[in-house]
Protein backbone atom coordinates (compact mmCIF):
# COMPACT_ATOMS: atom_id res chain seq x y z
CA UNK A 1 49.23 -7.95 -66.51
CA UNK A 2 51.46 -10.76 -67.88
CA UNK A 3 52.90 -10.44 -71.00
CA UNK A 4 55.61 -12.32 -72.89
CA UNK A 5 58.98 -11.68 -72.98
CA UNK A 6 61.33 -10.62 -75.16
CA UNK A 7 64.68 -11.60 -74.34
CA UNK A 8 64.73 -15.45 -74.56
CA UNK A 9 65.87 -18.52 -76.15
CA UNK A 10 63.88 -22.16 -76.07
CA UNK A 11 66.71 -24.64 -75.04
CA UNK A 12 64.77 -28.07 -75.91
CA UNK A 13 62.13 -28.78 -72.92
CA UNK A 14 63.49 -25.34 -71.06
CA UNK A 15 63.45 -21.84 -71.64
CA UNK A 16 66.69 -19.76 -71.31
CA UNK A 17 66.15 -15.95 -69.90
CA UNK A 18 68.62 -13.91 -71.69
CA UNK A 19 67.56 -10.45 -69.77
CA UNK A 20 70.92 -10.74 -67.25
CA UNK A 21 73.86 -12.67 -66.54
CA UNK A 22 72.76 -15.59 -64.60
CA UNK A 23 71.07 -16.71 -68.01
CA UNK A 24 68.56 -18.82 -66.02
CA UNK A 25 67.29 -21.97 -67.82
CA UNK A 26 63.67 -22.40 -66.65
CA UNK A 27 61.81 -25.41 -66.95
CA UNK A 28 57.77 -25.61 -67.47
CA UNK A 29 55.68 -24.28 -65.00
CA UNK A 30 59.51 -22.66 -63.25
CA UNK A 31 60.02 -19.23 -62.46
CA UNK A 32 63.73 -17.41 -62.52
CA UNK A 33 65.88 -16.43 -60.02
CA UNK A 34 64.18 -13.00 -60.28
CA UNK A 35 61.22 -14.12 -59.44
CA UNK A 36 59.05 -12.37 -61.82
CA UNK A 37 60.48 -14.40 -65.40
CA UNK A 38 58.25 -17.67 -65.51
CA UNK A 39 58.13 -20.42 -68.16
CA UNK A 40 54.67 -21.14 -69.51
CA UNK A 41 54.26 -23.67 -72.49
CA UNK A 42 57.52 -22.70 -73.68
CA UNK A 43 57.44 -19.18 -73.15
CA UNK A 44 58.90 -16.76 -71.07
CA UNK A 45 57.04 -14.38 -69.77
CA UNK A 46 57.38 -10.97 -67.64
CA UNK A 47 55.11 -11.64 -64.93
CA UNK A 48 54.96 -7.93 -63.02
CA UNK A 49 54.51 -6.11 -66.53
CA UNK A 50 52.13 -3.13 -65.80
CA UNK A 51 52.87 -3.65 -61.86
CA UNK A 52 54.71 -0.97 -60.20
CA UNK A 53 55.95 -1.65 -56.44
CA UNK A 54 57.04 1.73 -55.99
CA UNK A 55 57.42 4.99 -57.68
CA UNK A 56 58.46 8.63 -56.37
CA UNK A 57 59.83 11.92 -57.61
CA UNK A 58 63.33 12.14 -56.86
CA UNK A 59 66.46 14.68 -57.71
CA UNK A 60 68.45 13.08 -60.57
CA UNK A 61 71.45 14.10 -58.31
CA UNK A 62 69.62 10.66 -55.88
CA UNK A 63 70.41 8.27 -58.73
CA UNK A 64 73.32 9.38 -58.06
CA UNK A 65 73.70 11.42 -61.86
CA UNK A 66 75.82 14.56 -61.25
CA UNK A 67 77.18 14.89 -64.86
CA UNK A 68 73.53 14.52 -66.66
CA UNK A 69 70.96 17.12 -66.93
CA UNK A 70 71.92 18.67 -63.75
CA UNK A 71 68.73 19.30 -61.10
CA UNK A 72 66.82 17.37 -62.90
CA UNK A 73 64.02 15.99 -61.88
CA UNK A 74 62.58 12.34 -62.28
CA UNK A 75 59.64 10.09 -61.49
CA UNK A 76 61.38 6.86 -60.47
CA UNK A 77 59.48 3.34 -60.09
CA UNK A 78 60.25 -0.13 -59.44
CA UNK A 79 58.90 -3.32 -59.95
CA UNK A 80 59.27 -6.46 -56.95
CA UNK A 81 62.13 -8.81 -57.49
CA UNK A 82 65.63 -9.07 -58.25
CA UNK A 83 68.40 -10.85 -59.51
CA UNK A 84 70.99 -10.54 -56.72
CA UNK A 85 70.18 -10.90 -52.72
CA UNK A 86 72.32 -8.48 -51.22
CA UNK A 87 72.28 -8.81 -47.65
CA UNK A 88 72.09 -4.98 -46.90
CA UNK A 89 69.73 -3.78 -49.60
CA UNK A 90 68.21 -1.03 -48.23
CA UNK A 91 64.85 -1.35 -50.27
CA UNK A 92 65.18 -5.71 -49.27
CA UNK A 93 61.16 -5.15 -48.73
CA UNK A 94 60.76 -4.67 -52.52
CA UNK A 95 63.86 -6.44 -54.01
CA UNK A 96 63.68 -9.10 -52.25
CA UNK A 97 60.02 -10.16 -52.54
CA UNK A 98 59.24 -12.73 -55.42
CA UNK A 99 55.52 -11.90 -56.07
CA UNK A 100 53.16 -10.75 -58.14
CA UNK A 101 51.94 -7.41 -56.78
CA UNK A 102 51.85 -3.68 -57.28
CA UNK A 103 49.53 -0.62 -58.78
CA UNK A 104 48.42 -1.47 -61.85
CA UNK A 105 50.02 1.07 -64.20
CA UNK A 106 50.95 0.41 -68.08
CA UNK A 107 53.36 2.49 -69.67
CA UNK A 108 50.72 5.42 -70.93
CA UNK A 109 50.17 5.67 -67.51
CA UNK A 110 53.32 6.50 -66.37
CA UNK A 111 54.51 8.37 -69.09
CA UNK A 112 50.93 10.52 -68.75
CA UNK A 113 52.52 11.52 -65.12
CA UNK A 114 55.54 12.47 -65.82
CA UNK A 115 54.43 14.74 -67.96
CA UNK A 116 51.68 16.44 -65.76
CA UNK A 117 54.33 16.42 -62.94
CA UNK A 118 56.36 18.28 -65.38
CA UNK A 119 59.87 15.75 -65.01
CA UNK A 120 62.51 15.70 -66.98
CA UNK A 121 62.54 12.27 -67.26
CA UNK A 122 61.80 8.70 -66.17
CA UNK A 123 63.84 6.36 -63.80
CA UNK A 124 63.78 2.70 -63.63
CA UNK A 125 65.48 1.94 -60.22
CA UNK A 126 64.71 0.35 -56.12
CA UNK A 127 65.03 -2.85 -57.33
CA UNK A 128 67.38 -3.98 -60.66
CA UNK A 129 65.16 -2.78 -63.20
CA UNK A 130 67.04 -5.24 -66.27
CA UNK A 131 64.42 -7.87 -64.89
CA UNK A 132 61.39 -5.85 -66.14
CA UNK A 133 63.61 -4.71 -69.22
CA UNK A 134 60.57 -5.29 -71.38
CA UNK A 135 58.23 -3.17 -68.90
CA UNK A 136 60.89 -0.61 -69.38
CA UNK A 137 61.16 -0.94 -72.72
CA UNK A 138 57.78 -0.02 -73.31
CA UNK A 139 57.60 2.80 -71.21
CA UNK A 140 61.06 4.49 -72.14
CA UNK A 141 60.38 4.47 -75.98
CA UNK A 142 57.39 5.87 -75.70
CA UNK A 143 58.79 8.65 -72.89
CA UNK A 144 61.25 9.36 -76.02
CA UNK A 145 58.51 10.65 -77.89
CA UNK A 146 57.71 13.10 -75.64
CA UNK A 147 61.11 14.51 -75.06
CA UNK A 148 61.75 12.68 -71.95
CA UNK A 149 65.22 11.21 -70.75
CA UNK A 150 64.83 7.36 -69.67
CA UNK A 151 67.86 6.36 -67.09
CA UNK A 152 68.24 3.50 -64.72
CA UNK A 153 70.09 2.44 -61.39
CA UNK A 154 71.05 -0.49 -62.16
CA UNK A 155 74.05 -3.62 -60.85
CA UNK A 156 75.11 -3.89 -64.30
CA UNK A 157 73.94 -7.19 -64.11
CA UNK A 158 73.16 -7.80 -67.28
CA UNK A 159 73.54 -9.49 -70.76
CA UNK A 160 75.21 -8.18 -74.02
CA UNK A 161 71.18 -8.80 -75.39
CA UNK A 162 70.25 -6.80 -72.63
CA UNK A 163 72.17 -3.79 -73.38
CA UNK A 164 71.74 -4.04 -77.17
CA UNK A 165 67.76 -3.86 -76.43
CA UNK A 166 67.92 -0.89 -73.73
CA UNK A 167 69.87 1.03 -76.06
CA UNK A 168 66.62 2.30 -77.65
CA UNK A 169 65.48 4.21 -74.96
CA UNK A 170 67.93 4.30 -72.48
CA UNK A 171 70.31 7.45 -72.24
CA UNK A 172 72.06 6.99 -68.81
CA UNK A 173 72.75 4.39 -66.07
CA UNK A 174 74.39 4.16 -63.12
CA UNK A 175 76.39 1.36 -62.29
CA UNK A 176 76.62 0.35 -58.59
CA UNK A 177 78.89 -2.14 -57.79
CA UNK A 178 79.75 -3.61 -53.74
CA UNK A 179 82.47 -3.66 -51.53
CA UNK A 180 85.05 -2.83 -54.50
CA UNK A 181 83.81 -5.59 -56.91
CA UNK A 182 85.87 -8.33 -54.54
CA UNK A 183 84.32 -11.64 -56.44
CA UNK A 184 84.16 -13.22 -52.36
CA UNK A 185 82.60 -10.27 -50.85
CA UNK A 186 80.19 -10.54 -54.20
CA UNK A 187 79.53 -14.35 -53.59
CA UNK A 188 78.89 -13.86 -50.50
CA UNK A 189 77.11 -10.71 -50.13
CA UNK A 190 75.41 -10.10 -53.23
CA UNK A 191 74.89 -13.86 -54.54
CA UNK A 192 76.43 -12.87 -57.78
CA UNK A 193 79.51 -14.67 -59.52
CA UNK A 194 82.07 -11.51 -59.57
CA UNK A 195 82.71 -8.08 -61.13
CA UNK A 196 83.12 -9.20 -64.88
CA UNK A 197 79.54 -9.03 -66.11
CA UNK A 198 79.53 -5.65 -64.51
CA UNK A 199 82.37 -4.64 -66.49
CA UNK A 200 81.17 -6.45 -69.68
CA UNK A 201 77.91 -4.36 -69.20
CA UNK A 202 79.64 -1.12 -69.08
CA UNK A 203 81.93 -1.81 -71.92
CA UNK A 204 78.75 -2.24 -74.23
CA UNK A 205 77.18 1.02 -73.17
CA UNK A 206 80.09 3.17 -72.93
CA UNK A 207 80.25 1.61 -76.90
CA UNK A 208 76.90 2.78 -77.82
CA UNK A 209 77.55 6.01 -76.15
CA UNK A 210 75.26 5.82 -72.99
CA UNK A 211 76.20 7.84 -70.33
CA UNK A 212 77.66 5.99 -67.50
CA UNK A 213 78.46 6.61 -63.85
CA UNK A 214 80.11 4.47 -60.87
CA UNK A 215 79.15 4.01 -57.73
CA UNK A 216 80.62 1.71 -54.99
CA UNK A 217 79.40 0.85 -52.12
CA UNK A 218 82.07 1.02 -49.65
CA UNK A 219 80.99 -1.66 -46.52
CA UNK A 220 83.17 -1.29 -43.64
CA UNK A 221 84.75 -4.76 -42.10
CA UNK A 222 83.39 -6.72 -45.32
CA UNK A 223 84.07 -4.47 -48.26
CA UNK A 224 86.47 -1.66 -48.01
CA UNK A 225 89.89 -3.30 -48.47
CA UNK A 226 92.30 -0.70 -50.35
CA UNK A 227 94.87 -2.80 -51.53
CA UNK A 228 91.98 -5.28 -53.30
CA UNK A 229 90.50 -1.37 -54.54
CA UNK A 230 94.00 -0.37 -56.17
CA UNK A 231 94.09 -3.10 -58.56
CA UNK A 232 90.03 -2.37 -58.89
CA UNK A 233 90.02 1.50 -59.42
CA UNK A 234 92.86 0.34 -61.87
CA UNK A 235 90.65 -2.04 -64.30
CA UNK A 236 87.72 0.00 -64.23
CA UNK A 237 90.21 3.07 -65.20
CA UNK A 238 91.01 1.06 -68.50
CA UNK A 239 87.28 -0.13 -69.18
CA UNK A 240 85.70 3.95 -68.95
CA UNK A 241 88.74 6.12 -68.36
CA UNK A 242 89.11 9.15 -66.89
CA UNK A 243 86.00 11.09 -66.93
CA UNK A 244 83.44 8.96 -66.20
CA UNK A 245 82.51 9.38 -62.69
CA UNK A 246 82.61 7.28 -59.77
CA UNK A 247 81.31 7.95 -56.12
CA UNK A 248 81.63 6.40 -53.29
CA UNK A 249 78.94 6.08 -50.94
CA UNK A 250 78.70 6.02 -47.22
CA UNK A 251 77.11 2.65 -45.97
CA UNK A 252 74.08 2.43 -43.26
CA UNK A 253 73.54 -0.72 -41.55
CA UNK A 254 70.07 -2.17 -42.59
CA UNK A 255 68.46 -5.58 -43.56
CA UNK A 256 70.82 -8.66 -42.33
CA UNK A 257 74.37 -5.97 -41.98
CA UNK A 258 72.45 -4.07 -39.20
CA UNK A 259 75.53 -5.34 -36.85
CA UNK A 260 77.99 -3.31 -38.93
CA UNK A 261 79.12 0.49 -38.04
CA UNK A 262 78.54 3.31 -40.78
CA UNK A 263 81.83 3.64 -43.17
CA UNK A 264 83.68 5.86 -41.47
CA UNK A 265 84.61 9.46 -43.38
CA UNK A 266 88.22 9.03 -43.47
CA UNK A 267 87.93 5.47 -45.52
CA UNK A 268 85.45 6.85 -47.92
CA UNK A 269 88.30 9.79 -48.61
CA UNK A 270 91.24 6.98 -48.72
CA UNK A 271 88.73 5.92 -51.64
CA UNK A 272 88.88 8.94 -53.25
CA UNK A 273 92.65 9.51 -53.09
CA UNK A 274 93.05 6.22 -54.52
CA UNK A 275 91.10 6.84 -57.16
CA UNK A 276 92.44 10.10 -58.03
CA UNK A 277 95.96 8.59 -57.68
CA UNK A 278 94.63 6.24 -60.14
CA UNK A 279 93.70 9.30 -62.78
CA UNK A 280 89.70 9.84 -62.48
CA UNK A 281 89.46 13.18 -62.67
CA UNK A 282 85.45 13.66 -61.34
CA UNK A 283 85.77 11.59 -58.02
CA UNK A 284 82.92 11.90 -55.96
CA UNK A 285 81.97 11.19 -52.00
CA UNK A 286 78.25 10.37 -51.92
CA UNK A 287 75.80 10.15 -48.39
CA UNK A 288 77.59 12.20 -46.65
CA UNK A 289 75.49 15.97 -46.85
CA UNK A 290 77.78 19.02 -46.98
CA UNK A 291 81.10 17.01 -47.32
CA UNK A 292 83.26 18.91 -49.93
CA UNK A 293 83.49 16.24 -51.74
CA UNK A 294 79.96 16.45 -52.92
CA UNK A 295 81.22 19.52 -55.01
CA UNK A 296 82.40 19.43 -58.94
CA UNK A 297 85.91 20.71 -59.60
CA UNK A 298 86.99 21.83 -62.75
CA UNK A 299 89.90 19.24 -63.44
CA UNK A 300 92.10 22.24 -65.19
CA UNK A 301 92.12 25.10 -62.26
CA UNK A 302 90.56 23.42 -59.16
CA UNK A 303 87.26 25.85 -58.83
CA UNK A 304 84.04 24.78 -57.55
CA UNK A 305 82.10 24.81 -60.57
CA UNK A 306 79.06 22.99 -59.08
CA UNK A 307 77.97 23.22 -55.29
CA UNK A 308 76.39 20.56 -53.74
CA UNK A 309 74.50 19.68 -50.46
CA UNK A 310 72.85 16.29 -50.59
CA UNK A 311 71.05 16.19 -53.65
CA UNK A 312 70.81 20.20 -54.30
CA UNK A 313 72.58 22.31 -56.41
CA UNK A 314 73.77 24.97 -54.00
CA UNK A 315 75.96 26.95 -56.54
CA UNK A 316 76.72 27.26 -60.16
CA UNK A 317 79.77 28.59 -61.77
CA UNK A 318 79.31 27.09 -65.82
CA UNK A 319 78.44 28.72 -68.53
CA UNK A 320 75.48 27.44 -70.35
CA UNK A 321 77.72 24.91 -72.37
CA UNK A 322 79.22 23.80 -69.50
CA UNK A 323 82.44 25.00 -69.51
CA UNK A 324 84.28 26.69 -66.24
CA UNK A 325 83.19 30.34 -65.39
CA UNK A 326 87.01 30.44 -64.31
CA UNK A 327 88.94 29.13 -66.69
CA UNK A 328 87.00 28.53 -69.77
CA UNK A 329 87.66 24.12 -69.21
CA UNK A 330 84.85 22.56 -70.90
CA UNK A 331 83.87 19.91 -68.68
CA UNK A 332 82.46 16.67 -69.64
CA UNK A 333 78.63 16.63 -68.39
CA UNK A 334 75.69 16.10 -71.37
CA UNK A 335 72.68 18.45 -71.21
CA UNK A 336 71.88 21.35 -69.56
CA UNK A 337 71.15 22.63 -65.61
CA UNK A 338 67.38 21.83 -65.03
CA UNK A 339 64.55 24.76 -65.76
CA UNK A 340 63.36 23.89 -62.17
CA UNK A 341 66.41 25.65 -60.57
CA UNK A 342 66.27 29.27 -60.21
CA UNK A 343 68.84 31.76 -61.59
CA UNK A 344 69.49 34.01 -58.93
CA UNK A 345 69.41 31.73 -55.51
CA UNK A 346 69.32 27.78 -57.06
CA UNK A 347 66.53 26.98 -55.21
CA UNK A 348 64.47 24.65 -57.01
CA UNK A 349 61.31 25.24 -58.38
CA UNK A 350 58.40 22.54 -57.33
CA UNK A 351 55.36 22.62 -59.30
């Protein structure tokens, strides 16, 4: 189904997309970027609305969330399309195809299985889901009235209309920026300008207090230069502070990168020191199964409060409103541990 838009401005004979950054202006008959924002007689419209590419259950610990709802679980879809063209995207087979395909589900649809599946929530995510912000739209405001959590994966790509509209139904998004937000790795890499939209973005929803975490993408050769991520880790301290957290996540070849080695352990920890030397106090190594660094610490005496392999909860030392079993530290994660982990063993709990 094709259905107008919402975010968009008529600029004389073109049409402006205000849904992210690039703030394509499409003429008659054009389609965006994205690949899925057309212009037809002067209107934008959302051409995959009711089109879903791909959609799974998945861990909310996956996204990666590790301070939200805790073993949650979510049913995560995507649309095709995107509006960057990384060159190691390792879902390039849905991002990176402009067309007009999918399952045909509307938003009753999806909201109808997540609740028989029994999910905590929805995610929009595989490709950047501020392109089909209006699909999402849709389908996370009505998920609200059922009790259900809306989040996305997201490259904070977007505009300040953007986040003003997703603020309705949105309640937690990760931001994942690449190779340290170096604007020349970005150019080059991504096909984005540089980091300062990304930034922008989380400024806004930080402001309308929706829960934020960080990843980065640490690409060896290309993307992992330490003295660019010092002055990095440094301006994204003063945009979100010190207890939003930020992972870094081990890099597989794939796509066009399939020439380039894994990042190697011991630079994914130099990531972490920096950033810890830099004052985030929930610092995070991600891809990387039974790494201790997978593991929450409470900041005040240095327990394991939550174990971690992969995406499972392995171990559980908070009380129910989330402060340290140890010390009594409340730490700074929203919600509560999932229903679908079990007391005694946290072993989850698949319906």
């Amino acid at each position: 189904m094709r259905k107008e838009a919402t975010l968009y401005t008529v600029k004389g004979d073109r049409v402006r997309c205000d849904a992210c950054a690039r703030k394509c202006l499409i003429g008659e008959g054009k389609t965006g970027f994205c690949g899925i924002r057309s212009v037809s007689n002067s209107k934008l419209y959302l051409d995959v609305y009711g089109k879903v590419a791909a959609m799974h259950i998945d861990p909310i610990e996956k996204k990666p969330l590790v301070h939200f709802y805790p073993g949650s679980r979510v049913l995560s879809f995507s649309t095709f399309g995107c509006n960057w063209m990384c060159a190691y995207c390792q879902n390039y087979d849905i991002s990176q195809r402009r067309v007009i395909d999918g399952a045909d589900l509307m938003p009753e649809d999806i909201v109808e299985m997540a609740r028989a599946y029994q999910v905590e929530g929805i995610t929009y995510t595989y490709n950047e889901p501020v392109i089909f912000i209006e699909f999402a739209y849709d389908t996370g405001t009505l998920a609200k009235r059922y009790g259900l959590l809306n989040t996305m994966v997201s490259n904070g790509y977007w505009s300040d209309e953007a986040v003003d509209y997703a603020k309705d139904f949105i309640d937690a998004v990760t931001i994942d920026f690449k190779g340290n937000g170096e604007p020349r790795f970005m150019r080059r890499y991504t096909g984005a300008s540089g980091p300062e939209p990304i930034f922008q973005t989380i400024n806004e929803l930080i402001k309308r207090k929706i829960h934020v975490e960080i990843t980065d993408l640490i690409i060896p050769e290309i993307g992992d230069n330490l003295e660019f991520a010092k002055g990095f880790l440094s301006k994204l301290y003063d945009t979100v502070g010190p207890d939003v957290p930020i992972h870094f996540l081990r890099f597989h070849p794939d796509y066009k990168l399939n020439n380039l080695p894994l990042t190697s352990v011991a630079t994914l920890e130099a990531h972490y020191k920096l950033a810890k030397e830099t004052g985030f106090r929930f610092v995070y190594v991600g891809n990387v199964p039974g790494h201790p660094l997978e593991n929450t610490y409470c900041p005040n005496c240095g327990s394991v409060v939550i174990e971690r392999y992969g995406f499972r909860i392995t171990g559980w030392n908070l009380t129910e409103d989330m402060r340290c079993k140890n010390c009594s530290y409340k730490l700074p994660i929203e919600g509560k541990r999932s229903k679908h982990y079990r007391e005694d063993r946290f072993e989850p709990i698949f319906i």
